[in-house]
PDB file of N, CA and C in Angstrom:
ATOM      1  N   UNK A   1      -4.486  -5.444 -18.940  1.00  0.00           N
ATOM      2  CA  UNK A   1      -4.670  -4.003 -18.911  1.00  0.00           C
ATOM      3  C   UNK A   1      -3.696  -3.394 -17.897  1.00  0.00           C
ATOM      4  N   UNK A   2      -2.692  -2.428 -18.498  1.00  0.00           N
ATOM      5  CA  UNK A   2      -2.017  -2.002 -17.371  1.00  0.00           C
ATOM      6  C   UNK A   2      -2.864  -0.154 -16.784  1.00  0.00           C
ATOM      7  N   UNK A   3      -3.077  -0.133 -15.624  1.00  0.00           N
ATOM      8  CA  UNK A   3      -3.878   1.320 -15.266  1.00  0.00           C
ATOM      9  C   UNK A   3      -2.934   1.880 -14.626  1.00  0.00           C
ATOM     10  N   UNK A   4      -3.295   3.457 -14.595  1.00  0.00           N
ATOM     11  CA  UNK A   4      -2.190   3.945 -13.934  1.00  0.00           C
ATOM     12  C   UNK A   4      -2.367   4.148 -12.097  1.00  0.00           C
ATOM     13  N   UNK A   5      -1.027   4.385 -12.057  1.00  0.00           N
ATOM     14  CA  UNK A   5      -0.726   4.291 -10.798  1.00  0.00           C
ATOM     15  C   UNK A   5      -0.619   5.552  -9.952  1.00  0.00           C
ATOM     16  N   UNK A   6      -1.750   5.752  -9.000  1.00  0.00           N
ATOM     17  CA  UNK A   6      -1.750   7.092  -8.088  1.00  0.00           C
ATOM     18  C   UNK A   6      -1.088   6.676  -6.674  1.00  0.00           C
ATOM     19  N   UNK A   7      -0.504   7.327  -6.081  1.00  0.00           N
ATOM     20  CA  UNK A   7      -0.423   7.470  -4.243  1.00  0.00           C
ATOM     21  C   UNK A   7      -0.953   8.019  -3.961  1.00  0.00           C
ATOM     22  N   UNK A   8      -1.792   7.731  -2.798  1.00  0.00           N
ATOM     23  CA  UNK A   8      -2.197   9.006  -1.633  1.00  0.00           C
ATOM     24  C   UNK A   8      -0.768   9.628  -1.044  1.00  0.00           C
ATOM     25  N   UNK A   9      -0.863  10.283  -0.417  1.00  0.00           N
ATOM     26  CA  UNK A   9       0.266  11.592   0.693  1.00  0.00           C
ATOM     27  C   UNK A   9       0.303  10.443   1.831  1.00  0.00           C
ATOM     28  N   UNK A  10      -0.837   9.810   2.399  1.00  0.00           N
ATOM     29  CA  UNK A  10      -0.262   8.844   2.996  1.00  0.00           C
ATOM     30  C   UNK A  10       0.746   7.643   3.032  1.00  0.00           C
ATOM     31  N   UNK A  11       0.586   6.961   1.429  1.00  0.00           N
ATOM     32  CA  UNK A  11       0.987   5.886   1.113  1.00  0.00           C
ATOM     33  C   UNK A  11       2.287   6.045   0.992  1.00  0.00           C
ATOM     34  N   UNK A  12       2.989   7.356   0.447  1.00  0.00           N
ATOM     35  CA  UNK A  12       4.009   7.844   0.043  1.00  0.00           C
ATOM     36  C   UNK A  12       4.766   8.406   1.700  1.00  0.00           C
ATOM     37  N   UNK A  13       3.824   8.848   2.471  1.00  0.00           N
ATOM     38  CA  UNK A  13       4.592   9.200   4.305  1.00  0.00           C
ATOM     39  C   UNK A  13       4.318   7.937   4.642  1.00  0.00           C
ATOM     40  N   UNK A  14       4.033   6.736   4.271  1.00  0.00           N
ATOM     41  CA  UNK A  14       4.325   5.045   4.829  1.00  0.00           C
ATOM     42  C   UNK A  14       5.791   5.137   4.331  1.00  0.00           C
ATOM     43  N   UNK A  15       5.787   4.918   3.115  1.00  0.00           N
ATOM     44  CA  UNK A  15       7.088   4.418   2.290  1.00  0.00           C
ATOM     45  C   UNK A  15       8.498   4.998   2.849  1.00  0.00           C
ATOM     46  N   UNK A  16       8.163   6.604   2.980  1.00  0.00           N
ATOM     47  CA  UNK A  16       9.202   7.191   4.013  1.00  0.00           C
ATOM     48  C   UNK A  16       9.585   6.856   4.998  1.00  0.00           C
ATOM     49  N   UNK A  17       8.292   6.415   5.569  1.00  0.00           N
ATOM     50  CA  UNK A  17       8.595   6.121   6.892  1.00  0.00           C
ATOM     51  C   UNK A  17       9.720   4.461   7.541  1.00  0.00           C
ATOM     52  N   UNK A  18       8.860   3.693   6.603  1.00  0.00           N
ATOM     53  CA  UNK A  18       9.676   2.249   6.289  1.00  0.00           C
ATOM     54  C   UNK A  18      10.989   2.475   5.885  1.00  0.00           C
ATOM     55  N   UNK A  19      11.671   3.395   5.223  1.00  0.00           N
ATOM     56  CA  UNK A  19      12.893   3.574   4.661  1.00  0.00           C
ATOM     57  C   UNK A  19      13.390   4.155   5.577  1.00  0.00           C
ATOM     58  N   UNK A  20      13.072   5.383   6.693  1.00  0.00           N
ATOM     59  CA  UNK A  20      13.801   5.684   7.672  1.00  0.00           C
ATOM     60  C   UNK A  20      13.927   4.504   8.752  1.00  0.00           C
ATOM     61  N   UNK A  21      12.818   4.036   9.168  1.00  0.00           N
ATOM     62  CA  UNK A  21      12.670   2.550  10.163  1.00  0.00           C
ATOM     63  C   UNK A  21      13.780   2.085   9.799  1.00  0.00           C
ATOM     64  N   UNK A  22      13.896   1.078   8.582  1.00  0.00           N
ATOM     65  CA  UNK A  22      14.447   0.303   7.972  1.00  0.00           C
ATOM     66  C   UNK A  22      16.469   0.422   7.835  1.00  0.00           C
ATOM     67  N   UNK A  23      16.585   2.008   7.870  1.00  0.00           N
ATOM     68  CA  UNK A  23      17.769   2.931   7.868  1.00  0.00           C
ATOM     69  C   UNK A  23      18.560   2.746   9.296  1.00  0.00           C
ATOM     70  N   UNK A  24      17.498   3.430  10.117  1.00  0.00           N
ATOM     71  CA  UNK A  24      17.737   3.080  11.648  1.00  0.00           C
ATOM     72  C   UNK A  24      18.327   1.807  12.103  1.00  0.00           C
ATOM     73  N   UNK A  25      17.568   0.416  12.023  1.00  0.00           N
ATOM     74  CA  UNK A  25      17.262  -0.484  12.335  1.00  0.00           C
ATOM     75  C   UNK A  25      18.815  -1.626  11.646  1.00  0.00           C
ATOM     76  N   UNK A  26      18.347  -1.498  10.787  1.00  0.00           N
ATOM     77  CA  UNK A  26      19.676  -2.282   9.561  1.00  0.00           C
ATOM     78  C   UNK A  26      20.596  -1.339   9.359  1.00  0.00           C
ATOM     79  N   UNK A  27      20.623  -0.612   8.101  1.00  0.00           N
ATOM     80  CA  UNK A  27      21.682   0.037   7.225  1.00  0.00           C
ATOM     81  C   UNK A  27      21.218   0.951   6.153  1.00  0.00           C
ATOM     82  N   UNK A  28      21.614   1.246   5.458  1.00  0.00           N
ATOM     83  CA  UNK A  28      21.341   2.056   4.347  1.00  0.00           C
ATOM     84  C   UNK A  28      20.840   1.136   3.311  1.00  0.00           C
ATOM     85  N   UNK A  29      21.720   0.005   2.572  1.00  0.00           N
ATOM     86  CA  UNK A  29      21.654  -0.943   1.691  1.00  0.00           C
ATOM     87  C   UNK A  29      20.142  -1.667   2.055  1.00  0.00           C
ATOM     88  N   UNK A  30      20.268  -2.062   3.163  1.00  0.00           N
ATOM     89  CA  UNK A  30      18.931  -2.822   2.998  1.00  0.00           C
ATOM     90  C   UNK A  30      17.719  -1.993   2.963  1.00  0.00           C
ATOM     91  N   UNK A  31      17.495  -0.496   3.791  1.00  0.00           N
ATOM     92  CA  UNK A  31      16.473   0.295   3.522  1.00  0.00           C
ATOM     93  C   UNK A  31      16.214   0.460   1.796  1.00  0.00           C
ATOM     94  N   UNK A  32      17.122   0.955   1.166  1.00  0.00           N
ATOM     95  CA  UNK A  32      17.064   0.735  -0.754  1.00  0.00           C
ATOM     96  C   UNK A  32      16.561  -0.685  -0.588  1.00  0.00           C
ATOM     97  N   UNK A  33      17.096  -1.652  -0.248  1.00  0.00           N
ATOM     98  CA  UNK A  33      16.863  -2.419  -1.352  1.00  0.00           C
ATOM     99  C   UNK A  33      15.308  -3.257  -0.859  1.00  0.00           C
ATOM    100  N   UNK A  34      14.917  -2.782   0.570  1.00  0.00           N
ATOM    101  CA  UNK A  34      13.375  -3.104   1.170  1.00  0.00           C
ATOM    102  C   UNK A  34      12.686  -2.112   0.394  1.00  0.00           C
ATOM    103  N   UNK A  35      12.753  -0.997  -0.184  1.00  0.00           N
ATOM    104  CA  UNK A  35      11.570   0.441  -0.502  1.00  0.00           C
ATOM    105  C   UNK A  35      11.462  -0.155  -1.789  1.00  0.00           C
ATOM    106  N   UNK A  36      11.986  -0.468  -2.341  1.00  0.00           N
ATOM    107  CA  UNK A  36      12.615  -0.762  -4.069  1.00  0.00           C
ATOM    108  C   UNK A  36      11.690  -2.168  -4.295  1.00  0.00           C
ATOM    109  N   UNK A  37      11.681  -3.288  -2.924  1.00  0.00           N
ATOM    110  CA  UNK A  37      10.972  -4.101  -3.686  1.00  0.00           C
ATOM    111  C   UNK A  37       9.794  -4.061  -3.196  1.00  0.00           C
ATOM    112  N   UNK A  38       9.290  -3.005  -2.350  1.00  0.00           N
ATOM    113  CA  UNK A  38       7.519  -2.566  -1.722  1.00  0.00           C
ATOM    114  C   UNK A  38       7.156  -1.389  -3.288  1.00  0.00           C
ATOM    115  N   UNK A  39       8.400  -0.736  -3.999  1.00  0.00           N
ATOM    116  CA  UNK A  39       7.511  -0.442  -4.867  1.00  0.00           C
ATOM    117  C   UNK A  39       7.635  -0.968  -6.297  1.00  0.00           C
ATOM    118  N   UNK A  40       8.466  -2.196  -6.408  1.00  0.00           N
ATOM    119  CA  UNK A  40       8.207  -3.074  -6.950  1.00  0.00           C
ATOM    120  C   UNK A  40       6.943  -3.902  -7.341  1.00  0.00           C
ATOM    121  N   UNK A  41       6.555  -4.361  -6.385  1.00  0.00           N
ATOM    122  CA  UNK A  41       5.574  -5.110  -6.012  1.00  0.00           C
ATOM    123  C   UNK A  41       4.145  -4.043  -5.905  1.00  0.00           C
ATOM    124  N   UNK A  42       4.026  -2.164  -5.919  1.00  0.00           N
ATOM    125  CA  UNK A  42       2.751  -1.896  -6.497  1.00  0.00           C
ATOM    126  C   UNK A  42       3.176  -1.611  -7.592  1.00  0.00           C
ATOM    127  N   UNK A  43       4.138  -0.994  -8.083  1.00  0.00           N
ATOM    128  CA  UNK A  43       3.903  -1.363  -9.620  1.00  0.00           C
ATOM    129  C   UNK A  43       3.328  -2.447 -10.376  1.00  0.00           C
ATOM    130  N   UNK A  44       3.835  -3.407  -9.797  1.00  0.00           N
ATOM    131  CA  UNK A  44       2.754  -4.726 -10.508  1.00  0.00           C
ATOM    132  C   UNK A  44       1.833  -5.013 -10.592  1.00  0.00           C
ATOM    133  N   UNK A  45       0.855  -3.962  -9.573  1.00  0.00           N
ATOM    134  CA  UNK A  45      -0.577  -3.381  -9.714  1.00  0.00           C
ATOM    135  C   UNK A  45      -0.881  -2.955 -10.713  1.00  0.00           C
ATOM    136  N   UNK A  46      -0.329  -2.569 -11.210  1.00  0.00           N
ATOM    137  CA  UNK A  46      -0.942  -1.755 -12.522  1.00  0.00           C
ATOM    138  C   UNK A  46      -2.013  -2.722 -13.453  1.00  0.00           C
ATOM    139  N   UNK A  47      -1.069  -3.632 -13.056  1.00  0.00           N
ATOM    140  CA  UNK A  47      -1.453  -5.253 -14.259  1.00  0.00           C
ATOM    141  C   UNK A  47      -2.126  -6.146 -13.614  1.00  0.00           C
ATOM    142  N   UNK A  48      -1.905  -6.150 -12.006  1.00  0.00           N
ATOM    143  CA  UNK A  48      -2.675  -7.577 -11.779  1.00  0.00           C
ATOM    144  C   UNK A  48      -3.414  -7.245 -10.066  1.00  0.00           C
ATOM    145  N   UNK A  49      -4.016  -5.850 -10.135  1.00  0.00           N
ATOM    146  CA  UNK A  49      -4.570  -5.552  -9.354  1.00  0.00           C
ATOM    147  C   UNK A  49      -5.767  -6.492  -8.883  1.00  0.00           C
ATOM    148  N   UNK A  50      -6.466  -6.771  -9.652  1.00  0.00           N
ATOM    149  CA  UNK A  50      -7.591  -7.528  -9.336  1.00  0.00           C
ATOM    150  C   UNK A  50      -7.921  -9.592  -9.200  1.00  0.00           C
ATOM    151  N   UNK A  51      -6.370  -9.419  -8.976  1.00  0.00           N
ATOM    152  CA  UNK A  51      -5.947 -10.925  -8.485  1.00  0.00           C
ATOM    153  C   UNK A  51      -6.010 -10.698  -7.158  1.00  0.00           C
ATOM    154  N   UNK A  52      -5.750  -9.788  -6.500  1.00  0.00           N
ATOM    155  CA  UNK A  52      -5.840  -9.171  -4.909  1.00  0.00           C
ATOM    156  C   UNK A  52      -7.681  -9.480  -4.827  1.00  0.00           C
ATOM    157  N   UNK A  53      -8.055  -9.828  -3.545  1.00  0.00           N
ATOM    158  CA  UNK A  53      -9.314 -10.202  -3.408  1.00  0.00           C
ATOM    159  C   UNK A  53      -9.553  -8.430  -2.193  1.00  0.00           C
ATOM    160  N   UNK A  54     -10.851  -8.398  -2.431  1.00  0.00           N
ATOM    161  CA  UNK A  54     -11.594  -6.980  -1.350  1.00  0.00           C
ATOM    162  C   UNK A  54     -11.250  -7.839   0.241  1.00  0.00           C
ATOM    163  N   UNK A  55     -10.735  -6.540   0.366  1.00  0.00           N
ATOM    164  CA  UNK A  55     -10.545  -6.739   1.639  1.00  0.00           C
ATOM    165  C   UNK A  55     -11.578  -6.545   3.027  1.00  0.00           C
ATOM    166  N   UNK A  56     -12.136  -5.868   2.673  1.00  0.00           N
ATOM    167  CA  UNK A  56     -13.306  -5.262   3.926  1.00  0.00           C
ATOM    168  C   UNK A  56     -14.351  -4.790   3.169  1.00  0.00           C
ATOM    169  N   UNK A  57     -15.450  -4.970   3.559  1.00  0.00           N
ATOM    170  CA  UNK A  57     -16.437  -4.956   3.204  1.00  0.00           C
ATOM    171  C   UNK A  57     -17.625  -3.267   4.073  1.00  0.00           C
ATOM    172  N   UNK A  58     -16.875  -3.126   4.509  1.00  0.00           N
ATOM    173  CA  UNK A  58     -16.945  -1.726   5.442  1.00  0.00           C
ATOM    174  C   UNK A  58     -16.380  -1.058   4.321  1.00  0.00           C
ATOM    175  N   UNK A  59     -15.715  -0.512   3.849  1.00  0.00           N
ATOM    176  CA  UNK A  59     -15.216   0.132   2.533  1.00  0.00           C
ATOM    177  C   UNK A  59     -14.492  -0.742   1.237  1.00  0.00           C
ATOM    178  N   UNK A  60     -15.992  -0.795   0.626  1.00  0.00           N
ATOM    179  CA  UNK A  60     -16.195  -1.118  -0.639  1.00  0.00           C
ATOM    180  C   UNK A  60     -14.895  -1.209  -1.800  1.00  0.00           C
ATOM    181  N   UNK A  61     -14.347  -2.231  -2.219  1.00  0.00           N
ATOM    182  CA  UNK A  61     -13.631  -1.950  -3.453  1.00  0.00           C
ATOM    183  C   UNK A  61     -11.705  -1.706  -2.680  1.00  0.00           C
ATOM    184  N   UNK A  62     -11.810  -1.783  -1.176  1.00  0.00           N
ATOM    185  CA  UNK A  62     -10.575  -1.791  -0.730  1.00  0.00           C
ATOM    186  C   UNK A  62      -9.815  -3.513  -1.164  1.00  0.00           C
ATOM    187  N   UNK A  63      -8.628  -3.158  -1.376  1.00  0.00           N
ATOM    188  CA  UNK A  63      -7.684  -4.231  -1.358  1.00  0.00           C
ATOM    189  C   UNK A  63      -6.420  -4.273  -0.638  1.00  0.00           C
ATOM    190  N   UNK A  64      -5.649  -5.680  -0.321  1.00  0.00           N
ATOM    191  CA  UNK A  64      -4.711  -5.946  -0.058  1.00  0.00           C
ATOM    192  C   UNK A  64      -3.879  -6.605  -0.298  1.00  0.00           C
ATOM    193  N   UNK A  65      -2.711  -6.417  -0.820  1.00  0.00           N
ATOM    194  CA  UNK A  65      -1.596  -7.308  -1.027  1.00  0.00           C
ATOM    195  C   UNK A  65      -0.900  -7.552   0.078  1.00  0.00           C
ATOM    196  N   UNK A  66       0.063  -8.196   0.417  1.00  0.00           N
ATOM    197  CA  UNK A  66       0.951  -8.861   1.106  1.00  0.00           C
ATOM    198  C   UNK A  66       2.200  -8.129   0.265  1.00  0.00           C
ATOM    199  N   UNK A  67       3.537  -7.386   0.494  1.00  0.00           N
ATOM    200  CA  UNK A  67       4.721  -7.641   0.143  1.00  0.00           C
ATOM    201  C   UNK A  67       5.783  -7.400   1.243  1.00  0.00           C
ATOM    202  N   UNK A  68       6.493  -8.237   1.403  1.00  0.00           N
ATOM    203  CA  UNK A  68       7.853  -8.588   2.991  1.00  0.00           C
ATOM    204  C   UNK A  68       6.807  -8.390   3.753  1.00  0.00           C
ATOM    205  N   UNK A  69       7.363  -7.555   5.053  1.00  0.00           N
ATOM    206  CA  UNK A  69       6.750  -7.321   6.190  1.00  0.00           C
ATOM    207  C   UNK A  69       5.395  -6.522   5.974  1.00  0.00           C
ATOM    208  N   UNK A  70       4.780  -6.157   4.914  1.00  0.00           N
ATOM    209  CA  UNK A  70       3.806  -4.970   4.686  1.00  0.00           C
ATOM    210  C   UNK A  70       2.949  -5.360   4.172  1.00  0.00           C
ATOM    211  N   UNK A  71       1.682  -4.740   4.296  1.00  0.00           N
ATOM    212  CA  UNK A  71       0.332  -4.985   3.541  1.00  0.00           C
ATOM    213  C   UNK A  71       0.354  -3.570   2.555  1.00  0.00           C
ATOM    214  N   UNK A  72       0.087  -4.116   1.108  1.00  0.00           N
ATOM    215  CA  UNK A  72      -0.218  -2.251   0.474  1.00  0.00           C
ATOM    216  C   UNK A  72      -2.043  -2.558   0.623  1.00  0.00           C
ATOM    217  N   UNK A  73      -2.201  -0.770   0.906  1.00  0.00           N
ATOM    218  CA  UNK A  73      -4.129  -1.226   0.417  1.00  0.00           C
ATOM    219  C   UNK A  73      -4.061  -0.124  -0.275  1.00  0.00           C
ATOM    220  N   UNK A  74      -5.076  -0.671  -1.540  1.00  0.00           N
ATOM    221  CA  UNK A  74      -5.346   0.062  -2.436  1.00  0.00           C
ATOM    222  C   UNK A  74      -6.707  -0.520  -3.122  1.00  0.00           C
ATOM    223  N   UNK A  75      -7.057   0.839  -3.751  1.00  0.00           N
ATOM    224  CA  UNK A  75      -8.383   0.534  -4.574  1.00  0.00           C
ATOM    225  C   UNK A  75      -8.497   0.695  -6.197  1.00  0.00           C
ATOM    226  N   UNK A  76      -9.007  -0.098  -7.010  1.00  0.00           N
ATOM    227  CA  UNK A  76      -9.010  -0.176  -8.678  1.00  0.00           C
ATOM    228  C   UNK A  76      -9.882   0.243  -8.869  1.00  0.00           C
ATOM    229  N   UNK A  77      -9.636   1.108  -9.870  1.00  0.00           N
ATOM    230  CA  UNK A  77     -10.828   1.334 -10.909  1.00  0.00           C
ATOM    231  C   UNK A  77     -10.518   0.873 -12.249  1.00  0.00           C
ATOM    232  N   UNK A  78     -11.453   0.882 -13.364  1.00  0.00           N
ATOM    233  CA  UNK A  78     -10.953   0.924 -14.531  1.00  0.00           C
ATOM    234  C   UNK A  78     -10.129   1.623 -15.409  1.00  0.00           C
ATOM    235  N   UNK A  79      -9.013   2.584 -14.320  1.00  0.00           N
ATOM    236  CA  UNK A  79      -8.286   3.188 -15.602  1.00  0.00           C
ATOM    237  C   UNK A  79      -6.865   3.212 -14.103  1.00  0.00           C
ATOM    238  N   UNK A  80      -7.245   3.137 -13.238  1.00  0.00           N
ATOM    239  CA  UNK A  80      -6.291   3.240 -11.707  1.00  0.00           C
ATOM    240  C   UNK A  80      -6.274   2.180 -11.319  1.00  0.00           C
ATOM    241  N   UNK A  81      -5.522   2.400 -10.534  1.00  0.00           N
ATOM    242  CA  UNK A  81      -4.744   1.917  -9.164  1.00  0.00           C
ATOM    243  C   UNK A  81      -3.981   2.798  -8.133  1.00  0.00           C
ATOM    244  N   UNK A  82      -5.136   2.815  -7.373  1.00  0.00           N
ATOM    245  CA  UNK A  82      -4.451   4.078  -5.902  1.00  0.00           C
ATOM    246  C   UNK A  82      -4.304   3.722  -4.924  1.00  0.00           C
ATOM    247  N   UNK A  83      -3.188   3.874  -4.412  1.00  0.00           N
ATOM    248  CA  UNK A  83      -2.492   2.681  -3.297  1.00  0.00           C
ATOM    249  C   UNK A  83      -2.547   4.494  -2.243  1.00  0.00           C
ATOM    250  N   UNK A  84      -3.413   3.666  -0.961  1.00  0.00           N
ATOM    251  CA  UNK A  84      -3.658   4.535   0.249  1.00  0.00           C
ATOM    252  C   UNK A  84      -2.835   4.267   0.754  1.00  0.00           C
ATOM    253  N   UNK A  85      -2.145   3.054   1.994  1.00  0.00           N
ATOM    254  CA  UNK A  85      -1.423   2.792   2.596  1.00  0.00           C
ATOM    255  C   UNK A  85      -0.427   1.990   2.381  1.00  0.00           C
ATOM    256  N   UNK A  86       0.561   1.968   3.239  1.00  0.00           N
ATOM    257  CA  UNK A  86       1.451   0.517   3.459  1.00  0.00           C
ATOM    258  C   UNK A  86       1.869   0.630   4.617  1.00  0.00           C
ATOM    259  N   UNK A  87       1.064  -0.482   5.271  1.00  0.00           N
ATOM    260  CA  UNK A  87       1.009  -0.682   6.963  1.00  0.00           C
ATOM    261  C   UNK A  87       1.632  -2.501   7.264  1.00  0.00           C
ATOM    262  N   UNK A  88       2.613  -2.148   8.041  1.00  0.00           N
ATOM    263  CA  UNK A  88       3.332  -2.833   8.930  1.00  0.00           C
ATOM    264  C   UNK A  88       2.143  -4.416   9.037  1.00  0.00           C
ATOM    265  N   UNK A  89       2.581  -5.347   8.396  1.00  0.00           N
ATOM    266  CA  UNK A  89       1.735  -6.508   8.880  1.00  0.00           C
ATOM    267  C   UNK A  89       1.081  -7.113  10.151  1.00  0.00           C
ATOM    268  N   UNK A  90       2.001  -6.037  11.136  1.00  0.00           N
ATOM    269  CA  UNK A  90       1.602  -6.635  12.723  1.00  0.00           C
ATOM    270  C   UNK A  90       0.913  -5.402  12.937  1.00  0.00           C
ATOM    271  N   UNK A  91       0.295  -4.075  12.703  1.00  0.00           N
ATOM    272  CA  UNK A  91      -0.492  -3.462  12.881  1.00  0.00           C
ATOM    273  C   UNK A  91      -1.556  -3.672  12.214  1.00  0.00           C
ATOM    274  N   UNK A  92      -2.557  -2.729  13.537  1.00  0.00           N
ATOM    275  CA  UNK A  92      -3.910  -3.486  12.892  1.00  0.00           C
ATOM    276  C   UNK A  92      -4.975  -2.104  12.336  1.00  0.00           C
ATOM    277  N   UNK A  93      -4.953  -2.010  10.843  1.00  0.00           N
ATOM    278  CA  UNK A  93      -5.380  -1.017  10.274  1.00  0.00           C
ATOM    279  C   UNK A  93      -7.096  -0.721  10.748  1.00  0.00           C
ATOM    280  N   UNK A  94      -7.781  -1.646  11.421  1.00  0.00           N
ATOM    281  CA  UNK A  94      -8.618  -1.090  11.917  1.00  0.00           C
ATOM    282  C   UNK A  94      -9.109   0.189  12.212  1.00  0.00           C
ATOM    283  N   UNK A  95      -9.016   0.920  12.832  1.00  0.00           N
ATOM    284  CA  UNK A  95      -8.885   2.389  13.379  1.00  0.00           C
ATOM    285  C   UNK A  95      -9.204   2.858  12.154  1.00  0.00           C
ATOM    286  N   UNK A  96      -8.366   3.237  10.879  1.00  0.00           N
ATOM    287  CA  UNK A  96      -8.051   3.481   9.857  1.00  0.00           C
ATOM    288  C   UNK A  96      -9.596   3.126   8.992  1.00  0.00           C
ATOM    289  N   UNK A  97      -9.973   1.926   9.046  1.00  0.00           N
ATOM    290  CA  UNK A  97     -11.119   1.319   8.394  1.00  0.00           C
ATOM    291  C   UNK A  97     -12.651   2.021   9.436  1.00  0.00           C
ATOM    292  N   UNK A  98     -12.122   1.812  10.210  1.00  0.00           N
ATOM    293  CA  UNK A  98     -13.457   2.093  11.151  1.00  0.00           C
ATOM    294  C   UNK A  98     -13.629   3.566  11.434  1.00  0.00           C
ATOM    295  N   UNK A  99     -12.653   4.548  10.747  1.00  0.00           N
ATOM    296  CA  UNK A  99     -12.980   5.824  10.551  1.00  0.00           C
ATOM    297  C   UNK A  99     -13.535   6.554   9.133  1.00  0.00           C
ATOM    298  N   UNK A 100     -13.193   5.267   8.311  1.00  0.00           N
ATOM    299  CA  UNK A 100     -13.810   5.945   6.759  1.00  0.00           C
ATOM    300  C   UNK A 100     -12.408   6.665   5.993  1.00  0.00           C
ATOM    301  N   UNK A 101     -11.348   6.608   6.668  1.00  0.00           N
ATOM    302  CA  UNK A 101     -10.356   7.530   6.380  1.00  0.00           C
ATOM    303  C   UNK A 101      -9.869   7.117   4.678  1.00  0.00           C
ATOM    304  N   UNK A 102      -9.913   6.093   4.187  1.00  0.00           N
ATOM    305  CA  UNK A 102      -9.775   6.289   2.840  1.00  0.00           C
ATOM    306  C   UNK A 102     -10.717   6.719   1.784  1.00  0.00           C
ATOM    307  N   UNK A 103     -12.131   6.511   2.067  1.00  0.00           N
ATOM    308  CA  UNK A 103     -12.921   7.049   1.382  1.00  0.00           C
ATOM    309  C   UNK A 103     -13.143   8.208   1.504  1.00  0.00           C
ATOM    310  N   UNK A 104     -12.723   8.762   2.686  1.00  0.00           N
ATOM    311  CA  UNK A 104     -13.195  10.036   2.766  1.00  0.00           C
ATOM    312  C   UNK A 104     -12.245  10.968   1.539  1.00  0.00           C
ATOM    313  N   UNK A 105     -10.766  11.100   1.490  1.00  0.00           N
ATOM    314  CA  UNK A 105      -9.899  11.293   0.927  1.00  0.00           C
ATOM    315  C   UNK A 105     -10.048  11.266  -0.673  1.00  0.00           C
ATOM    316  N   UNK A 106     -10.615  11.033  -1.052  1.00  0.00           N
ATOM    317  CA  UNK A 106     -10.775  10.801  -2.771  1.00  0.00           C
ATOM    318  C   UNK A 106     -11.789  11.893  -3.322  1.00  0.00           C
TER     319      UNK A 106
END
């Protein structure tokens, strides 16, 4: 089943944000070609969202992938896939979880 694919305003000011980081840090070339395969890799949500196991149990139905340096979290339904964040693997989304901040948002 492929579902469609929403962003939050957050997930989409991550992605920005990684591409300016990434700009800064390296070059131009590698910022493209790091954003390209983080949204690579949720597109492939569409199809195999629920190979991702729940991540927290504090908010229900959250998930996480792994892609390069980044975690995406996002939540499925039967017709979606809405990717909230994409946070830096060495940060700790806590805060984030322990405020309700994605459920609240929907």
């Amino acid at each position: 089943m492929t579902r469609k694919l929403i962003y939050r305003p957050d997930a989409l000011a991550d992605l920005n944000e990684v591409e300016r980081y990434t700009r800064r840090t390296w070059d131009n070339d590698q910022a493209r070609r790091y954003v390209a395969m983080l949204v690579a890799d949720i597109k492939k949500l569409r199809s195999s969202a629920l190979r991702h196991p729940l991540y927290d149990p504090i908010n229900p139905g959250l998930r996480r992938k792994r892609s390069g340096m980044h975690h995406i979290y996002f939540i499925v339904s039967k017709n979606t896939v809405e990717v909230l964040n994409v946070i830096h693997a060495q940060r700790d989304p806590g805060m984030l979880l322990k405020a309700g901040k994605w459920e609240d948002e929907g």
